[in-house]
Protein backbone atom coordinates (compact mmCIF):
# COMPACT_ATOMS: atom_id res chain seq x y z
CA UNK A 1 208.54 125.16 144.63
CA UNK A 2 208.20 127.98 147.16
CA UNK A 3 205.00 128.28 149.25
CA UNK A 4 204.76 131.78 146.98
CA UNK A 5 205.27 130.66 143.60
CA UNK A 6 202.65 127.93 144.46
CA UNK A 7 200.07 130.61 145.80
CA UNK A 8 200.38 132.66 142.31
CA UNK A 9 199.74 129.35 140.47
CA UNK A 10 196.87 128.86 141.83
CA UNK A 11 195.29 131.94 141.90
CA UNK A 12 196.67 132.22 138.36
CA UNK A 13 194.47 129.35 137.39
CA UNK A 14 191.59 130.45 139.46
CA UNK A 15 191.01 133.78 137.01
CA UNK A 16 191.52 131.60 134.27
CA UNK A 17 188.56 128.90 135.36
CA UNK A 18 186.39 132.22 136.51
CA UNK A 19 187.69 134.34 133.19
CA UNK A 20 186.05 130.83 131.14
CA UNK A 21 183.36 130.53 133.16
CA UNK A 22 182.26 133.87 132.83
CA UNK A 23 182.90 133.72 128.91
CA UNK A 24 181.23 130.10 128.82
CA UNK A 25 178.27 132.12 130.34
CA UNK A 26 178.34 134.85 127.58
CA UNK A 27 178.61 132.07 124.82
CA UNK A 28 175.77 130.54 126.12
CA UNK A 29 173.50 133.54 126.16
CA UNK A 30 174.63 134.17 122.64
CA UNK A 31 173.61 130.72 121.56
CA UNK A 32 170.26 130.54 123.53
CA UNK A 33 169.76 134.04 121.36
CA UNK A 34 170.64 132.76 118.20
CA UNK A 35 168.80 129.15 118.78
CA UNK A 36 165.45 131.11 120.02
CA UNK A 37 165.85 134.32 117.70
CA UNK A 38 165.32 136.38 120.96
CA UNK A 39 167.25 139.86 121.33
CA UNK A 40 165.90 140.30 124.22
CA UNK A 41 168.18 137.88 125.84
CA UNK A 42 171.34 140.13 124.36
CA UNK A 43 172.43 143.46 125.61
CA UNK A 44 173.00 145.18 129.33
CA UNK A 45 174.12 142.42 132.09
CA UNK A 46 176.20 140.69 132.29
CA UNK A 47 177.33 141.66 128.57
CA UNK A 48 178.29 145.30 129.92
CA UNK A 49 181.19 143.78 131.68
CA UNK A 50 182.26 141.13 128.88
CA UNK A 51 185.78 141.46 127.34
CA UNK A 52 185.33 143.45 124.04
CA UNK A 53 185.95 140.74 121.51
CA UNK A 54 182.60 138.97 123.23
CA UNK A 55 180.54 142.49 122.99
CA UNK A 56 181.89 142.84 119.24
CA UNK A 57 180.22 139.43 118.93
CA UNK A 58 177.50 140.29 120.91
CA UNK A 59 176.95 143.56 118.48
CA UNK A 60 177.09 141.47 115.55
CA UNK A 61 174.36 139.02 116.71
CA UNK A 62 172.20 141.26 117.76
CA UNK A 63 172.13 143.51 114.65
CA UNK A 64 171.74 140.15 112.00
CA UNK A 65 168.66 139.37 114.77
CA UNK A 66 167.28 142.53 113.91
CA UNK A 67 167.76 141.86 110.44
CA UNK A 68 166.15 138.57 110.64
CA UNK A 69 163.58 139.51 112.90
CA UNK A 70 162.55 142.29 109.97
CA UNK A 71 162.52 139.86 107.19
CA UNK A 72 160.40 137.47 109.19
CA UNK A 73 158.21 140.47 109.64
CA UNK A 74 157.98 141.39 105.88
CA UNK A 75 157.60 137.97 104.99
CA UNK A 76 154.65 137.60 107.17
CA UNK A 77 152.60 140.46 105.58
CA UNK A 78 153.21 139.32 102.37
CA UNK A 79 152.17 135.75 103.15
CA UNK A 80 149.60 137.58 104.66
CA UNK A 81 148.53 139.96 101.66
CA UNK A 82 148.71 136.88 99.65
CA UNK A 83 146.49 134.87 101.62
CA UNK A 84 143.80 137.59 101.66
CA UNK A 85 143.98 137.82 98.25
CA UNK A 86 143.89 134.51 97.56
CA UNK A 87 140.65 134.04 100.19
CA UNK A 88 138.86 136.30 98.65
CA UNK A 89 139.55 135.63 94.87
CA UNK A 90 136.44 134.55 93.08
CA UNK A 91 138.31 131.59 90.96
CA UNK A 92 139.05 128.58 92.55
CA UNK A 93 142.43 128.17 93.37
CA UNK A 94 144.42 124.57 94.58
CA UNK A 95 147.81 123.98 95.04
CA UNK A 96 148.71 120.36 95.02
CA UNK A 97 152.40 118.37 95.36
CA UNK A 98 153.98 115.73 92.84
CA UNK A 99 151.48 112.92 94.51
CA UNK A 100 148.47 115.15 93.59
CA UNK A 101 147.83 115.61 97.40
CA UNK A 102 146.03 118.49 98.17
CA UNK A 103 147.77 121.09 99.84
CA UNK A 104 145.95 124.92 99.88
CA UNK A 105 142.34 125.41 99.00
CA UNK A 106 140.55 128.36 98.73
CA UNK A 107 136.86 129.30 99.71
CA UNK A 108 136.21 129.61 96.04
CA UNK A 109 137.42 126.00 95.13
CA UNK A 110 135.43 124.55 98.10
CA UNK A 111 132.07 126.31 96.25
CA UNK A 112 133.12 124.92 93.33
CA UNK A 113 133.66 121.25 94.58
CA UNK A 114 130.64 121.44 97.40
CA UNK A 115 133.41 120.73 99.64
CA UNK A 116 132.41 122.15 103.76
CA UNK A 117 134.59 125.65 103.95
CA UNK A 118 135.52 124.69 107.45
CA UNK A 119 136.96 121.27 106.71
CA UNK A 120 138.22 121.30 103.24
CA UNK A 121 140.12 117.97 102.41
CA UNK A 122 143.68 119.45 102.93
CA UNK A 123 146.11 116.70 102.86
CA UNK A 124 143.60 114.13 100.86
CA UNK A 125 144.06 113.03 97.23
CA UNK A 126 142.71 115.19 94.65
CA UNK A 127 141.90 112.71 92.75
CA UNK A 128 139.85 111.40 94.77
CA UNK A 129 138.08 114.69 96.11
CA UNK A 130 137.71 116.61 92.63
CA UNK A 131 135.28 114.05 90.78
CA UNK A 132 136.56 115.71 87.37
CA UNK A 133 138.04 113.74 84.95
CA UNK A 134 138.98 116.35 82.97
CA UNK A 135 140.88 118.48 85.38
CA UNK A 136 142.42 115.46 86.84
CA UNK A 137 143.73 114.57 83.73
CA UNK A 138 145.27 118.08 83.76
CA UNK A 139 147.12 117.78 87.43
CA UNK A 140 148.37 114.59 86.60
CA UNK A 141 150.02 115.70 83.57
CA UNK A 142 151.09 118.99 85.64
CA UNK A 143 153.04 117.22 87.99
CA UNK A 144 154.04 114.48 85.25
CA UNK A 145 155.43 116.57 82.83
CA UNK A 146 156.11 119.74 83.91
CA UNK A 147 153.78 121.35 81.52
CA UNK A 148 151.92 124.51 81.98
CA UNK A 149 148.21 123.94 80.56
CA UNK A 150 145.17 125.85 79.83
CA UNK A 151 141.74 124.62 78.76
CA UNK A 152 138.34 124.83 79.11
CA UNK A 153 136.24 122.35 80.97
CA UNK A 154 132.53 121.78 82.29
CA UNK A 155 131.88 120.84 85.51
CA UNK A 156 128.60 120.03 87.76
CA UNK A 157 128.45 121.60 90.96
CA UNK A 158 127.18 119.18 93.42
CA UNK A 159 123.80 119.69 94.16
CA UNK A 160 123.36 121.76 91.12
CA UNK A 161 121.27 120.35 88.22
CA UNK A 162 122.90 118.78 84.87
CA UNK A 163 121.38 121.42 82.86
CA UNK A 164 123.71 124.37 85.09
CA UNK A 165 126.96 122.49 84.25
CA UNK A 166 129.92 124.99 84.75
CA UNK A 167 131.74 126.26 81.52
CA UNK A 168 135.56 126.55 83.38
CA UNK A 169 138.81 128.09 82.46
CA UNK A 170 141.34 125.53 84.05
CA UNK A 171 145.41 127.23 84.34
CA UNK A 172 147.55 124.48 85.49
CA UNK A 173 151.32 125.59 86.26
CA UNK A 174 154.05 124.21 88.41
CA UNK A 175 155.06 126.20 91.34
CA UNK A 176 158.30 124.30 92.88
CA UNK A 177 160.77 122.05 91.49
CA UNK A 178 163.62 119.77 93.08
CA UNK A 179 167.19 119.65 92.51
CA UNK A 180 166.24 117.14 89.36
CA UNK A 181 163.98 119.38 87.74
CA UNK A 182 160.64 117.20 88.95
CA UNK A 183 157.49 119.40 89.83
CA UNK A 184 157.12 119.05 93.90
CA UNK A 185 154.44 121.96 94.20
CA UNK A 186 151.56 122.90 91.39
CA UNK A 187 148.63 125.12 91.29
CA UNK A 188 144.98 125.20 89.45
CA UNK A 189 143.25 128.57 88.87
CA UNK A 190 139.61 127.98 87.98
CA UNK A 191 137.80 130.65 86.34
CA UNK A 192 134.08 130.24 85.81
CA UNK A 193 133.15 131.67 82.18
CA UNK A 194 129.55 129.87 82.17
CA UNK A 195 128.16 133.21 82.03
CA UNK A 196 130.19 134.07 79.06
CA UNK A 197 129.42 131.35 77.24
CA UNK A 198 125.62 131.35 77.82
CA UNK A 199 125.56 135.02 76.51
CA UNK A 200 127.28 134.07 73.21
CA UNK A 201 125.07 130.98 72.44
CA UNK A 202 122.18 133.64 73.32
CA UNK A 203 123.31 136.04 70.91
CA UNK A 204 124.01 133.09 68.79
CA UNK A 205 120.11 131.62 69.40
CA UNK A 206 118.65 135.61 68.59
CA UNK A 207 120.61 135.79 65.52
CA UNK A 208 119.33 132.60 64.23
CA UNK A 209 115.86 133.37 65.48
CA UNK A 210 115.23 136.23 64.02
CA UNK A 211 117.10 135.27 60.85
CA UNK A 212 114.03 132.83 60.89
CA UNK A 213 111.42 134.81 62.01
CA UNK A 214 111.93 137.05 59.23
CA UNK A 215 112.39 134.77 56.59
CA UNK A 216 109.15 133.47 56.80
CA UNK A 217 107.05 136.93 56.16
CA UNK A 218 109.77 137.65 53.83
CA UNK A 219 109.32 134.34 51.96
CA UNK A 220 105.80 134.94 51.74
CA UNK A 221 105.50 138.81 50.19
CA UNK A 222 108.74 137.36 47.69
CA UNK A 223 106.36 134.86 46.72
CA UNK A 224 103.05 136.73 46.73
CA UNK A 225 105.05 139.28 44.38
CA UNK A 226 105.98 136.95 41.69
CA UNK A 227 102.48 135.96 41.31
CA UNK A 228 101.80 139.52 40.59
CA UNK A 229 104.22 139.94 38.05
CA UNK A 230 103.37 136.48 36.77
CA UNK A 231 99.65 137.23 36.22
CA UNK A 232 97.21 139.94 35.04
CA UNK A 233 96.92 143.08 36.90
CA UNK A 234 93.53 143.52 35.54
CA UNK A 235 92.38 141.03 38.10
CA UNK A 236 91.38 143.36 40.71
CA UNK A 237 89.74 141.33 43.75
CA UNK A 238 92.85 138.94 42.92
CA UNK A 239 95.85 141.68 42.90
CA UNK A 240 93.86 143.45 46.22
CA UNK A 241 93.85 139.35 48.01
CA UNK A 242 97.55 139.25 47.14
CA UNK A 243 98.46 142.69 48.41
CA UNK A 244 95.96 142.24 51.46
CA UNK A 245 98.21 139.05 52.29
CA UNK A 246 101.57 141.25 51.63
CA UNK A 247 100.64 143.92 53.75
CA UNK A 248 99.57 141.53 56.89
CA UNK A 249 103.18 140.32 56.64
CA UNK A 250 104.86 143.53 56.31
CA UNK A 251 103.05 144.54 59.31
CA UNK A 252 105.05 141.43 60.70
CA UNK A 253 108.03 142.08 59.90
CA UNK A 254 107.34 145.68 61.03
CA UNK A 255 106.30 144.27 64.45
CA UNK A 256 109.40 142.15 64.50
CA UNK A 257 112.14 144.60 64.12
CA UNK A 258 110.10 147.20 66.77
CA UNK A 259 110.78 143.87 69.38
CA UNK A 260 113.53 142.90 68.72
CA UNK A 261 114.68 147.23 68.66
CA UNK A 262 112.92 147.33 72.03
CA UNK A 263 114.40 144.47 73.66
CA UNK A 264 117.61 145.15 72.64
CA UNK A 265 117.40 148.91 73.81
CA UNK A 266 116.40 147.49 77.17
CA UNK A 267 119.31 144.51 77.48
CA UNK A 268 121.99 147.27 76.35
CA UNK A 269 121.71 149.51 80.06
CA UNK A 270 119.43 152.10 78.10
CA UNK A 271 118.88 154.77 80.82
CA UNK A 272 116.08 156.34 78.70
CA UNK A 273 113.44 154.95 80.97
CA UNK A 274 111.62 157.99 82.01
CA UNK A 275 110.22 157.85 85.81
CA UNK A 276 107.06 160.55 85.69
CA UNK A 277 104.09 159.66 87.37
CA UNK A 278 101.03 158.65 85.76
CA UNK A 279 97.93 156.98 86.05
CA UNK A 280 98.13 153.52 85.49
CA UNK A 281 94.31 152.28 84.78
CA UNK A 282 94.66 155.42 82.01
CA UNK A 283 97.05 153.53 80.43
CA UNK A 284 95.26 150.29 80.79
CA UNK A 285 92.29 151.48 79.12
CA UNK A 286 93.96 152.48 76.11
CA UNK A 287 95.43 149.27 75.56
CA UNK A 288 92.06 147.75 76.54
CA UNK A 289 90.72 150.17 73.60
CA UNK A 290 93.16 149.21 71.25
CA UNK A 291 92.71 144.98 71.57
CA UNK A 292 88.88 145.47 71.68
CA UNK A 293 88.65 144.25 67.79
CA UNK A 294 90.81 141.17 68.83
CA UNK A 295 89.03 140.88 71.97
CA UNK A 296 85.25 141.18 70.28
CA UNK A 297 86.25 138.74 67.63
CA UNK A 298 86.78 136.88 70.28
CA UNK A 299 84.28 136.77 72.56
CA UNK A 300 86.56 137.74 75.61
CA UNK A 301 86.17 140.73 77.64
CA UNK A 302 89.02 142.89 79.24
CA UNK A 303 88.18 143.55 82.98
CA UNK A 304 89.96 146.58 85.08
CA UNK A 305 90.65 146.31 88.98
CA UNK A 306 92.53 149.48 89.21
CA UNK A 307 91.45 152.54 91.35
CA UNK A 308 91.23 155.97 89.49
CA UNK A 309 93.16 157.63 91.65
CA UNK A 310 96.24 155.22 91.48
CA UNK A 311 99.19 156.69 90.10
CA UNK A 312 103.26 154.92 89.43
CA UNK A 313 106.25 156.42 88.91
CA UNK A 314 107.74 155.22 85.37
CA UNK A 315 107.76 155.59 81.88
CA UNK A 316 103.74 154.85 80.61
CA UNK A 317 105.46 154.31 76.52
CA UNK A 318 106.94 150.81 78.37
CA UNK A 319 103.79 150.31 80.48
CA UNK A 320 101.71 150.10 77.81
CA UNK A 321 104.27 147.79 76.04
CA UNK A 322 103.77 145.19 79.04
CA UNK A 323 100.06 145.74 79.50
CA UNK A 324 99.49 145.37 75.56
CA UNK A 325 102.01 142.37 75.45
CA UNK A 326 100.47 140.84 78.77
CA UNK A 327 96.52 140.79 77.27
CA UNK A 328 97.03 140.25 73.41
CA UNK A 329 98.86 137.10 74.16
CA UNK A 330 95.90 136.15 76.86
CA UNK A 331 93.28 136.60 73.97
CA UNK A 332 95.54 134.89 71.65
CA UNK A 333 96.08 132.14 73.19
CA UNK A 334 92.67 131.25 73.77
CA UNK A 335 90.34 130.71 71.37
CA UNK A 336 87.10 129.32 73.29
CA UNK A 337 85.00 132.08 73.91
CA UNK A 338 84.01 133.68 76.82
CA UNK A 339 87.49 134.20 78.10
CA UNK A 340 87.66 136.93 80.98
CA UNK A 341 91.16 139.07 80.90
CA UNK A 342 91.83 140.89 84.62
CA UNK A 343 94.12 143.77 85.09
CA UNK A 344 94.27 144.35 88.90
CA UNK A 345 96.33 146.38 91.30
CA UNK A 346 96.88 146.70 95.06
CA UNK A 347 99.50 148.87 97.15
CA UNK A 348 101.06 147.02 100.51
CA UNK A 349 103.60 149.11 102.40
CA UNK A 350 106.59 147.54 101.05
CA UNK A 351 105.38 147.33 96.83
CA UNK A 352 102.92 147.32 94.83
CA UNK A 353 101.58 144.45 93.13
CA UNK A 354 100.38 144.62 89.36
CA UNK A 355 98.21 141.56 88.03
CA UNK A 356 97.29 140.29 84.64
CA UNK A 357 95.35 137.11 84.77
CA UNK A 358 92.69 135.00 82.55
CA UNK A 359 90.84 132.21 83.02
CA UNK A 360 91.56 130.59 79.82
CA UNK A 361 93.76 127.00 78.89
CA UNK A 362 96.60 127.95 80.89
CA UNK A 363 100.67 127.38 80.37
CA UNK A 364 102.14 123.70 80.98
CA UNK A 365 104.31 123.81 84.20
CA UNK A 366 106.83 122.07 81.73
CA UNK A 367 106.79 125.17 79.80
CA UNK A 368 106.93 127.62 83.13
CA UNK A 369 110.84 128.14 83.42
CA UNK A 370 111.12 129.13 79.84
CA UNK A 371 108.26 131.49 79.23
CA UNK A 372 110.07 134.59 79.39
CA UNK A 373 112.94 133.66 76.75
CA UNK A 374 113.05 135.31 73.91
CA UNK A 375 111.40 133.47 70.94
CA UNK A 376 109.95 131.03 73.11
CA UNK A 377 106.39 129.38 72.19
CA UNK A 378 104.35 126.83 73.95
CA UNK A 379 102.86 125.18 70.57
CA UNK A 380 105.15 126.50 67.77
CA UNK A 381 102.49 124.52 65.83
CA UNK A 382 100.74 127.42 65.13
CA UNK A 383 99.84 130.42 62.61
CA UNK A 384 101.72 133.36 62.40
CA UNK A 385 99.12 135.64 62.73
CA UNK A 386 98.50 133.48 66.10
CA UNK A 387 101.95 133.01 67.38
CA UNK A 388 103.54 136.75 66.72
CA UNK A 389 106.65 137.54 67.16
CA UNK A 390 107.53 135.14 70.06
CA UNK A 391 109.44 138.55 71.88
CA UNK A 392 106.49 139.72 73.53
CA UNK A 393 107.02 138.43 76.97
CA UNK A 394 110.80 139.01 76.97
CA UNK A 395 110.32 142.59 76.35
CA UNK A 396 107.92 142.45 79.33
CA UNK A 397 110.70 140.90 81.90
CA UNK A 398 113.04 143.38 80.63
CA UNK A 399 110.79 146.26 81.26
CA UNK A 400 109.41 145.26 84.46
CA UNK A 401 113.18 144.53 85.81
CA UNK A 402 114.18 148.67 83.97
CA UNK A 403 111.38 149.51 86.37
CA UNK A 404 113.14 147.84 89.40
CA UNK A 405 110.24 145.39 89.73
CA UNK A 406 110.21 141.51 89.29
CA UNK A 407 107.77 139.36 87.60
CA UNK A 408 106.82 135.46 87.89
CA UNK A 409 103.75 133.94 86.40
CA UNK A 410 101.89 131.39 87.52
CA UNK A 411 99.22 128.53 86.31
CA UNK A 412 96.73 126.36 86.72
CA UNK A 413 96.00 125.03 83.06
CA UNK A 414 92.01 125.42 82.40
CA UNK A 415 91.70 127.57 85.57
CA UNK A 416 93.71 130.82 86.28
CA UNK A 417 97.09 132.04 84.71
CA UNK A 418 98.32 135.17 86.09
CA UNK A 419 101.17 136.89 85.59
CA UNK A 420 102.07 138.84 88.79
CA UNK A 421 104.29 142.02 89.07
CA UNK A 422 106.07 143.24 92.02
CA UNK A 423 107.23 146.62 92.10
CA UNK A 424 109.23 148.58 94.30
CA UNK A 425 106.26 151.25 96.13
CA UNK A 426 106.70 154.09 98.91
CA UNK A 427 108.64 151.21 101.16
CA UNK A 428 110.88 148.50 101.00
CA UNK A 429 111.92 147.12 97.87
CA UNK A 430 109.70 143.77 96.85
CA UNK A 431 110.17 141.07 99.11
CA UNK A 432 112.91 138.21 98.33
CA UNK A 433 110.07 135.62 98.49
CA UNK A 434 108.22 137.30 95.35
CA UNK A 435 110.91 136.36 92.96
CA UNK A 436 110.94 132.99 91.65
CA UNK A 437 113.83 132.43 89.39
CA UNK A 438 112.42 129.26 88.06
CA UNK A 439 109.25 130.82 86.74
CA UNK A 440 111.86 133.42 84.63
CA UNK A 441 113.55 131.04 83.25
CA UNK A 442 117.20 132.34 83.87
């Protein structure tokens, strides 16, 4: 072999090791792209020199970068958007694998549960975590069976007293399967429908209540009426007892329906409530004027703590409802004599505080929560003419609360019962320590 033929076959084979090395180089900044998803690393040097099959490759990886680059970007908002929605749903929503271990929670669930927000028990049993029987019952078969389920279920929020027990709507579904059709990923949406449920079992408790209030007065004018027929008109001071009797009920019934009219006017968003100003002790004397019979025949006296001058914006026809609800029940309720009824008012800068207190027997604390519900009585071992309608002091709450205000009562049985109103005066609105949810009984 001649000295030149050997000089060609080497440089011959030195292009060919620097042709490979170079495209070795260009291979391996298209796989560090590909590996790291980074098209950064693609395009200008050294690829502006590359042969063109490697820029035709390098073309290609570069655009299905791009393309995966903006799927990874639309995925992300809509895992996002999800998310957010999901955070900020009021249900309770879980998602949970085939070994019922716990995989998303939501701020709602951790409410629910009394779990800590911050350090929810991801990746812990739900079994274990839930304390539900019921809903557990439901995963299990989820995951078990495949099945999608709906039901309703109570619950007790921790911390939260027995009598509050949640009224749930529980949707169990799967979410992922395997190859074999078994459920690897479920969720639980947990609606809360206590409220719902409390409002029909009210409507159901008014409808029987007044079913029963009225039958009684009805009973009783049925029955006075057959002994009319039944007997001789002629008897005068008898027929006038009877009708006497009749009448006193009618007025009952009368009184009943205008309640249970008014309360239901005010529970229905009635946006009749007038807002005039007028003077308030104006309208407590005519209710004081009114009850004086009851309040002569019974040796109490109505006293008035309110300035002249002092004037409230709102609708006096629903003032004098609470003022004439507030003090007939007072004098009711108490039959030793010398029972002292106060109506008081003073102005602060943030509201204005309205007062109706006695010193008479007082209200049971036992009784406190419930005093404002409708058809509610202390001692339903009474009269009629002394227990009324039983409405009286829900059509108060209602009215105070179309006013803006809030009301609580409290007492000190044998020594001072007052029922105090807070309404909303040339300030603030009343403040948050005035309400007392447990004295309304809601």
């Amino acid at each position: 072999m001649t000295p030149l033929l050997i000089a060609l076959s080497a440089l011959l084979a030195f292009l060919l090791w620097n042709q490979t090395r170079k495209v070795n180089g260009y291979l391996r900044r298209l796989s560090e792209a590909l590996l790291n998803h980074d098209r950064s690393a693609l395009g200008g040097e050294p690829f502006d020199r590359a042969p063109p099959a490697v820029r035709e490759l390098e073309r290609h990886i570069f655009e299905q970068l791009f393309e995966t680059e903006t799927l990874e970007r639309r995925v992300t908002r809509r895992e996002d958007l999800l998310g957010a929605i999901v955070e900020g749903l009021g249900d309770a929503v879980l998602v949970f694998d085939q070994n019922l271990t716990i995989r998303f929670i939501n701020p709602s669930a951790s409410n629910l549960f009394g779990w800590d927000s911050d350090s929810p028990p991801l990746d812990r049993n739900a079994a274990a975590c839930i304390g539900n029987i019921d809903l557990v019952g439901m995963l299990e078969d989820c995951v078990t069976h495949g099945r999608w389920e709906n039901a309703e279920i109570t619950h007790s929020v921790p911390g939260e007293s027995e009598v509050g027990r949640r009224v749930l709507e529980v949707d169990v579904a799967p979410l992922q399967r395997d190859d074999s059709g078994m459920v690897t990923r479920a969720r639980a949406v947990l609606h809360d429908v206590s409220a719902a449920h409390q409002l029909e079992q009210v409507r159901k408790d008014f409808v029987a209540n007044a079913s029963h209030e009225l039958r009684t007065p009805l009973t009783v004018i049925n029955g006075y009426l057959e002994n009319l027929l039944d007997t001789e008109l002629e008897d005068r001071d008898m027929s006038l007892r009877f009708l006497g009797v009749m009448r006193k009920h009618g007025e009952r019934i009368a009184r009943i329906i205008e309640d249970m009219l008014t309360i239901s006017k005010l529970e229905s968003g009635f946006d009749g409530i007038e807002d005039k100003r007028f003077e308030l002790r104006k309208c407590a004397e005519e209710v004081a004027v009114r009850l004086a019979p009851l309040a002569d025949a019974k040796d109490a006296q109505i006293v008035l703590d309110i300035p002249d001058d002092d004037e409230i914006a709102g609708d006096a026809f629903y003032w004098d409802q609470i003022f004439f609800n507030l003090i007939e029940n007072a004098i009711k309720e108490n039959d030793a004599p010398g029972l002292t009824v106060t109506v008081a008012m003073r102005r602060t800068g943030k509201y204005d505080e309205i007062v109706v207190a006695d010193d008479g027997v007082g209200i049971p604390k036992a009784a406190l929560p419930y005093i404002f519900k409708r058809f509610y009585r202390v001692d339903t071992n009474r009269g009629a003419e002394k227990k009324g309608t039983g409405l009286g002091l829900s059509i108060v709450k209602r009215a105070v609360e179309a006013h803006g205000g809030e009301i609580r009562v409290e007492s000190t049985p044998g020594v001072r019962t007052a029922f105090v109103i807070n309404l909303p005066g040339q300030g603030d609105a009343p403040a948050a320590s005035a309400t007392r949810d447990e004295a309304e009984g809601q």
